[in-house]
N, C-alpha and C. Protein backbone atom coordinates (compact mmCIF):
# COMPACT_ATOMS: atom_id res chain seq x y z
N UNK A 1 58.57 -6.62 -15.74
CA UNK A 1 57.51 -7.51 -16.18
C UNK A 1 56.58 -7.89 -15.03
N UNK A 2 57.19 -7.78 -14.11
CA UNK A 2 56.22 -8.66 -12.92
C UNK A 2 55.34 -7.12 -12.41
N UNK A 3 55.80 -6.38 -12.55
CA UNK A 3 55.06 -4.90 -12.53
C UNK A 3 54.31 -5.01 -13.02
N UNK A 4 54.43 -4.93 -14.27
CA UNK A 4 53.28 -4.76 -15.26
C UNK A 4 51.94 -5.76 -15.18
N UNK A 5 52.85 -7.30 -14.87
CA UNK A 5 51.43 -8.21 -14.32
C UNK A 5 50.21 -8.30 -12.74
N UNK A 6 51.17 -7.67 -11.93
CA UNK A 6 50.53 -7.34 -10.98
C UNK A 6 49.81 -6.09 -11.37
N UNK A 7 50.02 -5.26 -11.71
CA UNK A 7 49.14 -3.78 -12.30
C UNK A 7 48.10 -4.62 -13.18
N UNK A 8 48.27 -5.14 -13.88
CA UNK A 8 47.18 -5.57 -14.82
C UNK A 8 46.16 -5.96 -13.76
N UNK A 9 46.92 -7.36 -12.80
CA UNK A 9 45.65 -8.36 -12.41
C UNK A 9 45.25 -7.58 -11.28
N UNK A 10 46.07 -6.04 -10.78
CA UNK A 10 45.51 -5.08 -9.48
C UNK A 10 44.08 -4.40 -10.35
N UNK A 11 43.83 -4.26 -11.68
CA UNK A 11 43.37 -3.30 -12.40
C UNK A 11 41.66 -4.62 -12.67
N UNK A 12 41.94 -5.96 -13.15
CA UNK A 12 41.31 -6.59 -13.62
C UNK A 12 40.49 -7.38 -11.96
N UNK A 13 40.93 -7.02 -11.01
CA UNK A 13 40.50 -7.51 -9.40
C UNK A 13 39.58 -6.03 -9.24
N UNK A 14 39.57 -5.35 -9.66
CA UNK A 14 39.48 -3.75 -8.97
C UNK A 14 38.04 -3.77 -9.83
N UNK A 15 38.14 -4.36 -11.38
CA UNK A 15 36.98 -3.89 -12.48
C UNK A 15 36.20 -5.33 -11.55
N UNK A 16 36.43 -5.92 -11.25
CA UNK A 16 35.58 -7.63 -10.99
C UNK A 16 34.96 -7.18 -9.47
N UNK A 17 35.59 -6.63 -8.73
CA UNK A 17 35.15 -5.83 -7.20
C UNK A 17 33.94 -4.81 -7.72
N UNK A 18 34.29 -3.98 -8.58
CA UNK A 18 33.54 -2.78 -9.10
C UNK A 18 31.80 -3.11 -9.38
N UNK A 19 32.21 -4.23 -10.28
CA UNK A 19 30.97 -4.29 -11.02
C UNK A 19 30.12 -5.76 -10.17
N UNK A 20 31.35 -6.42 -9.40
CA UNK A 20 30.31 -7.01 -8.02
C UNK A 20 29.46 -6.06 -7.26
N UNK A 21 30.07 -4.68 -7.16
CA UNK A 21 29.62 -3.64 -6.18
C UNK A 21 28.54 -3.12 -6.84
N UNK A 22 28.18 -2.40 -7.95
CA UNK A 22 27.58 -1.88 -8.64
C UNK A 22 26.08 -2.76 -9.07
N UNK A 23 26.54 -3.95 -9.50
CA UNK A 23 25.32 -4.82 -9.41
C UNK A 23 24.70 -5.23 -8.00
N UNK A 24 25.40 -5.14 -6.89
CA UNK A 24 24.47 -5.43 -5.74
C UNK A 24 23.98 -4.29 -5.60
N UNK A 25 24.54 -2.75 -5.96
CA UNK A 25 24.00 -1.84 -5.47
C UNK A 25 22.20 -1.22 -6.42
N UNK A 26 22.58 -1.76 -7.61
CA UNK A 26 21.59 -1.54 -8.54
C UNK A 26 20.06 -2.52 -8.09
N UNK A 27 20.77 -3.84 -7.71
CA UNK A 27 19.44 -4.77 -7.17
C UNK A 27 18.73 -4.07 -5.98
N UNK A 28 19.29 -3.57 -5.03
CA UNK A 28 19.20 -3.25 -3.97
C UNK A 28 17.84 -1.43 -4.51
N UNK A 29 18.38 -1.26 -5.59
CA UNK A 29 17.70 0.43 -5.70
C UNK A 29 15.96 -0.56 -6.46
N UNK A 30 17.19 -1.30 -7.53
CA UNK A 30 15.74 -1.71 -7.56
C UNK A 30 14.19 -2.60 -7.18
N UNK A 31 14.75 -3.38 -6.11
CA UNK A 31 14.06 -3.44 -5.02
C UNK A 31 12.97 -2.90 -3.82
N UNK A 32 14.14 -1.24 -3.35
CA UNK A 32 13.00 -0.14 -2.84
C UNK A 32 12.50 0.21 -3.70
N UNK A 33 12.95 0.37 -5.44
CA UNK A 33 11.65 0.92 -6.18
C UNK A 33 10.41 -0.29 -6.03
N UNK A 34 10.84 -1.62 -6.36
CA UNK A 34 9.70 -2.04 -6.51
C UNK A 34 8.63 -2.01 -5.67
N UNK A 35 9.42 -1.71 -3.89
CA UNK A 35 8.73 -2.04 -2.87
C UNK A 35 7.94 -0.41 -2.76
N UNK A 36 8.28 0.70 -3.42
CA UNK A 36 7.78 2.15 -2.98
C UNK A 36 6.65 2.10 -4.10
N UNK A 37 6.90 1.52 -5.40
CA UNK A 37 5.71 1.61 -6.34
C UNK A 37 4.45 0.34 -5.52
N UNK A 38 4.90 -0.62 -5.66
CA UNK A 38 3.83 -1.30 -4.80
C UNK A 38 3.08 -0.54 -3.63
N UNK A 39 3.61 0.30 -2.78
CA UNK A 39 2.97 0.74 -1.58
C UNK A 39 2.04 2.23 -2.00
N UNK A 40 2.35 2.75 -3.36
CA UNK A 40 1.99 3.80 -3.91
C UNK A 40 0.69 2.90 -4.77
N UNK A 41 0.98 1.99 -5.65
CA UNK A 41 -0.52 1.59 -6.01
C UNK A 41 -1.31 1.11 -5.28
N UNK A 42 -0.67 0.65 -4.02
CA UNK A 42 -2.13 0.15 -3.33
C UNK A 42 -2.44 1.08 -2.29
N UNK A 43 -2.18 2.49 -2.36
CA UNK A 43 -2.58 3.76 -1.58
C UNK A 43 -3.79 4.47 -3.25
N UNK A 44 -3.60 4.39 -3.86
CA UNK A 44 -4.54 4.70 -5.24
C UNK A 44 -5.55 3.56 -5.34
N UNK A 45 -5.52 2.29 -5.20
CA UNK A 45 -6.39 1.79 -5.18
C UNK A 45 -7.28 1.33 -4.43
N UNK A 46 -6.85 1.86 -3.10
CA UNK A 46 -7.52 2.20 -1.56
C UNK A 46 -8.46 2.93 -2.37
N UNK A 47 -7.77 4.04 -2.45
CA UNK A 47 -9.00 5.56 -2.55
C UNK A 47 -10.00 5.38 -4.19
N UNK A 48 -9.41 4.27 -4.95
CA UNK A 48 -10.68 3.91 -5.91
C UNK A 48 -11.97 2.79 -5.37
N UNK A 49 -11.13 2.09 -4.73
CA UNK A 49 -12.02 0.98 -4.12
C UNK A 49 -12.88 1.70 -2.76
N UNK A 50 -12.45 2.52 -1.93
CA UNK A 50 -13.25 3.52 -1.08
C UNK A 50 -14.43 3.93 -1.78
N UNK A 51 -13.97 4.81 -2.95
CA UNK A 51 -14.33 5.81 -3.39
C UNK A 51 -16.18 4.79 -3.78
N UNK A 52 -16.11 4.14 -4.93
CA UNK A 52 -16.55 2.60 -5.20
C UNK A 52 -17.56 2.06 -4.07
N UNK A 53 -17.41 1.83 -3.08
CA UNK A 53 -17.72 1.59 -2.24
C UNK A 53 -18.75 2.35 -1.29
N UNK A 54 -18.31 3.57 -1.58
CA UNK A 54 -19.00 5.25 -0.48
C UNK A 54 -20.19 5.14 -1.52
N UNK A 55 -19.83 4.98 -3.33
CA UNK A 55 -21.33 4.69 -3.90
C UNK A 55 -22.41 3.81 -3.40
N UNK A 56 -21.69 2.79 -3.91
CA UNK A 56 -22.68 1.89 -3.14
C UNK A 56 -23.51 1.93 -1.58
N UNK A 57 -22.96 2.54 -0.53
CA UNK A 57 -22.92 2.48 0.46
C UNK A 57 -24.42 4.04 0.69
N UNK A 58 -24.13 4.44 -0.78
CA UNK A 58 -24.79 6.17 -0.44
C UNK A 58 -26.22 5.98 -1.49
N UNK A 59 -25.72 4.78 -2.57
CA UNK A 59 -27.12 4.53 -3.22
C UNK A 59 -28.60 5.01 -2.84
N UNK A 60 -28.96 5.54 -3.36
CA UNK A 60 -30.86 5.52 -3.31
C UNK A 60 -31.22 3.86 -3.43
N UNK A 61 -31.15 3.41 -4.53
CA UNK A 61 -31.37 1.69 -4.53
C UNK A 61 -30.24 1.32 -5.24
N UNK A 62 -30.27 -0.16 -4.31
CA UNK A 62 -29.44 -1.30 -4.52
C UNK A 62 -29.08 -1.43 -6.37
N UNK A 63 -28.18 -1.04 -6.71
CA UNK A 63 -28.07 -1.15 -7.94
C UNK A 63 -26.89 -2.54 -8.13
N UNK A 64 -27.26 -3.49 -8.99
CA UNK A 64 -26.56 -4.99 -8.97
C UNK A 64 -25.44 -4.71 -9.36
N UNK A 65 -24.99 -3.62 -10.62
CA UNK A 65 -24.01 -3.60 -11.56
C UNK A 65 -22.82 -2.92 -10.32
N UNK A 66 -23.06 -2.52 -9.79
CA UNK A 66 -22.11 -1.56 -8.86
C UNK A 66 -21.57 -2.37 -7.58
N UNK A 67 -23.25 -3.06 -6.89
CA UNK A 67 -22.90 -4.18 -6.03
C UNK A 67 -21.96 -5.16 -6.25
N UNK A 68 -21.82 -5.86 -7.70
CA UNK A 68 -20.91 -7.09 -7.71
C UNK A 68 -19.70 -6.58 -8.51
N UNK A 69 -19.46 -5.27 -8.53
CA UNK A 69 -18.16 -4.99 -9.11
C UNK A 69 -17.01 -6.31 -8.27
N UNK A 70 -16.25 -6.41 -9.52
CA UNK A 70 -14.88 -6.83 -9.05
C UNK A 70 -13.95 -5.66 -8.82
N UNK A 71 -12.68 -5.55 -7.56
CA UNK A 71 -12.07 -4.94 -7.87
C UNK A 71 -10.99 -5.44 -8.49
N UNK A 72 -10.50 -5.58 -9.52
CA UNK A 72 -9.28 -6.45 -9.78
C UNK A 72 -7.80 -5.08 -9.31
N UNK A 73 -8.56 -4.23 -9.71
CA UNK A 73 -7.21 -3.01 -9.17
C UNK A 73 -7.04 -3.10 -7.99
N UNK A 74 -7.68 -2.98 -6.55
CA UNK A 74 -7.47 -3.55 -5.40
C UNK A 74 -6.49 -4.48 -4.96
N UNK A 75 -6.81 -5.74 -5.55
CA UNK A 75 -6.38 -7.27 -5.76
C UNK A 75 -5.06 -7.28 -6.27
N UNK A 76 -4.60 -6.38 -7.64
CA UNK A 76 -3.39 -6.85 -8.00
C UNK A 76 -2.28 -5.47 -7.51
N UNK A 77 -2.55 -4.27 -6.77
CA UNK A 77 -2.37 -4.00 -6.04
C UNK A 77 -2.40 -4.72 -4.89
N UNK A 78 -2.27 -5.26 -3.89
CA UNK A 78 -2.20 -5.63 -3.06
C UNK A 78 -1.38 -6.95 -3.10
N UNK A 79 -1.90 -7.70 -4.21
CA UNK A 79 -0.77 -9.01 -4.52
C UNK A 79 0.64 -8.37 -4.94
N UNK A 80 0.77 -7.15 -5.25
CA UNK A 80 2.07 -6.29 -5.45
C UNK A 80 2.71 -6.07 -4.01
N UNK A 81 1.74 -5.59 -3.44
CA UNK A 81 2.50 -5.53 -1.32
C UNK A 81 3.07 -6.84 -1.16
N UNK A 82 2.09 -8.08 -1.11
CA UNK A 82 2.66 -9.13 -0.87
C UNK A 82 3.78 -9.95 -1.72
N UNK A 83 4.01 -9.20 -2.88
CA UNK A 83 5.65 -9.41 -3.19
C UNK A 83 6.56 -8.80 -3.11
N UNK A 84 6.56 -7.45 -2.83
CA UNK A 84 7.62 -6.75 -2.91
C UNK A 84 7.69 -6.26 -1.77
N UNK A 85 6.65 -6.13 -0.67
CA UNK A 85 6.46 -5.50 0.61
C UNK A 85 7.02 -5.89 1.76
N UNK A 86 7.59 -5.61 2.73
CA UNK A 86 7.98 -6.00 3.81
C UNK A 86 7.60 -6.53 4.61
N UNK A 87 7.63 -7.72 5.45
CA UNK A 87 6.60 -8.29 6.97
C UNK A 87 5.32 -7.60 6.90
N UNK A 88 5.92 -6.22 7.75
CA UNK A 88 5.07 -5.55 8.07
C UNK A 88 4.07 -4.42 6.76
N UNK A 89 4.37 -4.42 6.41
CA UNK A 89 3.46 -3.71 5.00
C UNK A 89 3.10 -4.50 4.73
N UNK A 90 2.79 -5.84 4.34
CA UNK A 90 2.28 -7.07 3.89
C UNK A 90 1.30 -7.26 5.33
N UNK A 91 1.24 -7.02 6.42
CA UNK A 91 0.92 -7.15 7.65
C UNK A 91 -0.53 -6.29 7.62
N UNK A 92 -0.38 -5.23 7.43
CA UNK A 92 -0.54 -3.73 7.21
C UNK A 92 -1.56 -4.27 6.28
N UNK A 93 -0.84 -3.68 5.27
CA UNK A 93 -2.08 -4.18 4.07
C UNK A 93 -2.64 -5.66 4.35
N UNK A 94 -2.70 -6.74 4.84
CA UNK A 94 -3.78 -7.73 4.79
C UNK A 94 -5.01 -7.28 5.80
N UNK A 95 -4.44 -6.42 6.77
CA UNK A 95 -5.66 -5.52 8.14
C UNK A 95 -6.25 -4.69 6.98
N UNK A 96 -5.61 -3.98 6.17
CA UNK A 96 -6.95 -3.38 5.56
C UNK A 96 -7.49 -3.50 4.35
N UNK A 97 -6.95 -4.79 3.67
CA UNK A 97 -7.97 -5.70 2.96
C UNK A 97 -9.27 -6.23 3.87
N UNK A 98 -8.62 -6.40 4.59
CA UNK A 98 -9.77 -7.54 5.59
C UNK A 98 -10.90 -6.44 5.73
N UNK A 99 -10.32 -5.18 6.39
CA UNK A 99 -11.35 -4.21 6.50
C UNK A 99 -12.46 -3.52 5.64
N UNK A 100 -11.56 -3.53 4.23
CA UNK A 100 -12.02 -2.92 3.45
C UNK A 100 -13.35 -3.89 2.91
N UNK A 101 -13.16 -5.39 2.50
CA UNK A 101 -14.14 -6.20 2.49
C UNK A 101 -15.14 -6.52 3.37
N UNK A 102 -14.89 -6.39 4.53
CA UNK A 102 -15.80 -5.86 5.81
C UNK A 102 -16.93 -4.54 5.29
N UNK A 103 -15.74 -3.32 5.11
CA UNK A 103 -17.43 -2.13 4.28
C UNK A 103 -17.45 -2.45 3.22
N UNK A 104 -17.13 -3.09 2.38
CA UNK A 104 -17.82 -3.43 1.27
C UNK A 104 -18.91 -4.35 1.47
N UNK A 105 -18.79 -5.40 1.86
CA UNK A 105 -19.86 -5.92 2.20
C UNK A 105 -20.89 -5.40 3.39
N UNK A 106 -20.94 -4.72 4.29
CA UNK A 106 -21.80 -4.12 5.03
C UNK A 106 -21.91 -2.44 4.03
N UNK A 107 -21.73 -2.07 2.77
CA UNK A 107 -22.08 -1.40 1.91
C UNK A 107 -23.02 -1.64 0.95
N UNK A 108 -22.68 -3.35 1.07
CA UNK A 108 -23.77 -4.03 -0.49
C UNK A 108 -25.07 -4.30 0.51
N UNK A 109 -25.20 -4.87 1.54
CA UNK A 109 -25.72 -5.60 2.07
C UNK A 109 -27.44 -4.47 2.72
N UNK A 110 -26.62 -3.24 2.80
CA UNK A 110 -28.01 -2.14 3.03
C UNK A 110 -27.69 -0.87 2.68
N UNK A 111 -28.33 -0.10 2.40
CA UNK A 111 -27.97 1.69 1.82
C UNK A 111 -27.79 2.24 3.21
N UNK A 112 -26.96 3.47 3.34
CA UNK A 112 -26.65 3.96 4.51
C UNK A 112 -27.39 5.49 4.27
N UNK A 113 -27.49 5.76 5.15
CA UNK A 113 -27.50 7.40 5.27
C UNK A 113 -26.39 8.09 5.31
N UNK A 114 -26.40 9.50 4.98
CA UNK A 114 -25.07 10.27 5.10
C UNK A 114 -24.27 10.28 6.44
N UNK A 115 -25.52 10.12 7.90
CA UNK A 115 -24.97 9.80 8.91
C UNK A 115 -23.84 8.67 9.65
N UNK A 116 -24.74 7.26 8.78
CA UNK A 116 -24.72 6.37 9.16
C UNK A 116 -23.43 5.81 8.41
N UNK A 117 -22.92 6.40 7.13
CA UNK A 117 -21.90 6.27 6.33
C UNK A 117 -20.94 6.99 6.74
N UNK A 118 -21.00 7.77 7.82
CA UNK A 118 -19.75 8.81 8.66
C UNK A 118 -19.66 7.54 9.40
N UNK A 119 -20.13 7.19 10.36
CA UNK A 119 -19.80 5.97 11.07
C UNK A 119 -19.21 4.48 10.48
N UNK A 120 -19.89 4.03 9.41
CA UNK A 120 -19.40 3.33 9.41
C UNK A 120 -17.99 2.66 8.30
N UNK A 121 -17.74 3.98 7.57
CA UNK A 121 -16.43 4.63 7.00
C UNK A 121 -15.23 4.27 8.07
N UNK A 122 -15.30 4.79 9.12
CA UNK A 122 -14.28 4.67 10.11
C UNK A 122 -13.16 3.38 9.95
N UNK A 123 -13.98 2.37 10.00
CA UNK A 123 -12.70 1.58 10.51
C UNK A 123 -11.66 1.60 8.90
N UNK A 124 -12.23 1.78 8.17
CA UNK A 124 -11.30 1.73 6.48
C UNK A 124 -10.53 2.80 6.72
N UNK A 125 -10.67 3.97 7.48
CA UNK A 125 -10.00 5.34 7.15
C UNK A 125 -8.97 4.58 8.00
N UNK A 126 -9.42 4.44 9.44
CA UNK A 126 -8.41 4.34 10.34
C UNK A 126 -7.42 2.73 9.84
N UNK A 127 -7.72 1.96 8.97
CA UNK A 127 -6.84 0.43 8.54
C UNK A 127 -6.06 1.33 7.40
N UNK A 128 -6.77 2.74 6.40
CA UNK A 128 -5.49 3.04 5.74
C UNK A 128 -4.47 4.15 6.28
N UNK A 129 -4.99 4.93 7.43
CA UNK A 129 -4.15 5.51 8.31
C UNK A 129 -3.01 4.20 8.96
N UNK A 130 -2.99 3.07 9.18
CA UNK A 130 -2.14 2.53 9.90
C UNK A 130 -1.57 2.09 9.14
N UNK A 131 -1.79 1.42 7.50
CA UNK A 131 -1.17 1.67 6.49
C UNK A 131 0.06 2.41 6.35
N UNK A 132 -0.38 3.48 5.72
CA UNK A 132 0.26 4.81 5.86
C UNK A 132 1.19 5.16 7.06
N UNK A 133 0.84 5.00 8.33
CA UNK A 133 1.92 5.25 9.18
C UNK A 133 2.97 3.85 9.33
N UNK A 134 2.46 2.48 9.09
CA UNK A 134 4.00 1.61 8.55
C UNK A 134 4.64 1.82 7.45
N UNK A 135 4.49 2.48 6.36
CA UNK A 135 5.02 2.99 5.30
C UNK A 135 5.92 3.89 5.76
N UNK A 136 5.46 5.51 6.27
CA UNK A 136 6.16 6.30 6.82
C UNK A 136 7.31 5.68 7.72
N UNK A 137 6.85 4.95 8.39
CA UNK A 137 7.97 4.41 9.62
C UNK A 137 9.12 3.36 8.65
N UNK A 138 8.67 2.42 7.86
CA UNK A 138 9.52 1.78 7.09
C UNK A 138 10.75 2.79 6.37
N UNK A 139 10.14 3.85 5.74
CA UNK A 139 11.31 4.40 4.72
C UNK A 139 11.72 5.58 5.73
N UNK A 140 11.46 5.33 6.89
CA UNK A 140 12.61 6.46 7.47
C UNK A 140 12.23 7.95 7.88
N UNK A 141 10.38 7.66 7.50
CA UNK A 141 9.89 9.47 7.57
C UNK A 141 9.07 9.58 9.83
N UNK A 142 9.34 10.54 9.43
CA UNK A 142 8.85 10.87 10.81
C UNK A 142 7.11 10.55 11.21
N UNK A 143 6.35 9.95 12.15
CA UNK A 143 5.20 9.88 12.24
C UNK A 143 4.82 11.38 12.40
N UNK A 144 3.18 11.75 11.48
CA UNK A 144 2.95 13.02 12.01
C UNK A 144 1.79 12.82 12.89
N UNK A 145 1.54 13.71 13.64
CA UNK A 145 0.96 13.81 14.58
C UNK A 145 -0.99 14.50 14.23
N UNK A 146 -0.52 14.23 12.93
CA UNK A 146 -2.40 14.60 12.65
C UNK A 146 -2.67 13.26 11.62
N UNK A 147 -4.17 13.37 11.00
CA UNK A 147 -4.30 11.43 10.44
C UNK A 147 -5.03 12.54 8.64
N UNK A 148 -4.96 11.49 7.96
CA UNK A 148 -5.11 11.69 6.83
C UNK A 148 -6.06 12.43 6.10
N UNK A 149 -7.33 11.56 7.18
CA UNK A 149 -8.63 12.00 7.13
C UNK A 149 -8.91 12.69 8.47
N UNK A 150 -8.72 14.29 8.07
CA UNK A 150 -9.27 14.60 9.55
C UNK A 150 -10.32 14.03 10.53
N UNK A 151 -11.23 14.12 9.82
CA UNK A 151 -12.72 14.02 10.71
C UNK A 151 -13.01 12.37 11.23
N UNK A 152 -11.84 11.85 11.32
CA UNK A 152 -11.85 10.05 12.02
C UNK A 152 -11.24 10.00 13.36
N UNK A 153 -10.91 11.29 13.87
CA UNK A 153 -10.98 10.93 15.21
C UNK A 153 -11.85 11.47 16.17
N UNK A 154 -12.61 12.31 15.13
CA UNK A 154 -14.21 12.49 16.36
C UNK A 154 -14.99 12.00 16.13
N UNK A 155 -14.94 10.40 15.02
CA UNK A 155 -16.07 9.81 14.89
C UNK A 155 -15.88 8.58 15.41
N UNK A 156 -15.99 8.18 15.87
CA UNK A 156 -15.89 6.20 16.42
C UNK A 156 -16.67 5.50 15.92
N UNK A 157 -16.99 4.46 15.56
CA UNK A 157 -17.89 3.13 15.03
C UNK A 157 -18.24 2.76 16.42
N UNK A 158 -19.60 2.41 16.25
CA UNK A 158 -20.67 1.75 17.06
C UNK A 158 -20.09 0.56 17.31
C-alpha cells in the first residue's frame, strides 16, 4: 500500500513539475514570437512610411493630401517595439522614429531633387540599418559586413 501511494503522489509531483515546465516554456516561445513579429512589422512599416515619404520628398508640387498623411501603421508598429521589444530595440527604434520624422518633415517642408533626395535619404537608411543590425545581434545572427541599402555608404549627408 505505501508503494502504491508513493507511486501515485511520485506520478501526480512529476504531472504538476511537467505542466509547471511546459507552461513556462510556452510563455517564454510566446514572447520571442511576440517580440520577432513586432520587429518584423516595424521593418514593413519603415519601408511604407519611407516609401510615403520619397513621394512627397520627389513631388513636382506640394500636394496637401500626401503632406499631412497620418502614419498610423508606423505608430502602432512601433508602439508594438515598445511592448514587446527589448531595451535596446525599443532604443533602436525610438533613433529611427526620431529620424524618420526628421525626413518627413524636411520632405513636407520643400521638394527635393533626385540629387538632393540621395542625400538627404541617408540618415533614415543608415537609423534602419542600425535597426536591423540590433535585431540581428539580439536573436543570435551574425553582423554582415555589407548594409541593406547599398549605395549609403558612398553617400554622406551634408
Amino acid at each position: 500500500m505505501t508503494a502504491a501511494l508513493l507511486a501515485a503522489s511520485a506520478a501526480v509531483v512529476g504531472i504538476v513539475i511537467g505542466r509547471f515546465w511546459d507552461q513556462r516554456a510556452e510563455t517564454t516561445r510566446w514572447q520571442r514570437d511576440k517580440r520577432a513579429d513586432s520587429y518584423q512589422q516595424l521593418t514593413g512599416a519603415f519601408r511604407t512610411s519611407y516609401d510615403t515619404i520619397q513621394q512627397i520628398a520627389l513631388a513636382d508640387t506640394p500636394d496637401d493630401h500626401i503632406a499631412t498623411v497620418d502614419n498610423h501603421v508606423w505608430h502602432e508598429a512601433l508602439c508594438s517595439v515598445w511592448i514587446y521589444g527589448t531595451p535596446e530595440a525599443v532604443l533602436a527604434a525610438a533613433r529611427l522614429d526620431r529620424i524618420l520624422t526628421q525626413t518627413f518633415t524636411a520632405a513636407k517642408n520643400r521638394q527635393h531633387s533626385a540629387s538632393e533626395w540621395a542625400v538627404a535619404r541617408v540618415p533614415a537608411r543608415h537609423g534602419f540599418e542600425q535597426f536591423l543590425a540590433t535585431i540581428r545581434a539580439e536573436v543570435s545572427r551574425q553582423a554582415i559586413p555589407s548594409t541593406f541599402y547599398d549605395n549609403i555608404s558612398s553617400i554622406e549627408p551634408r
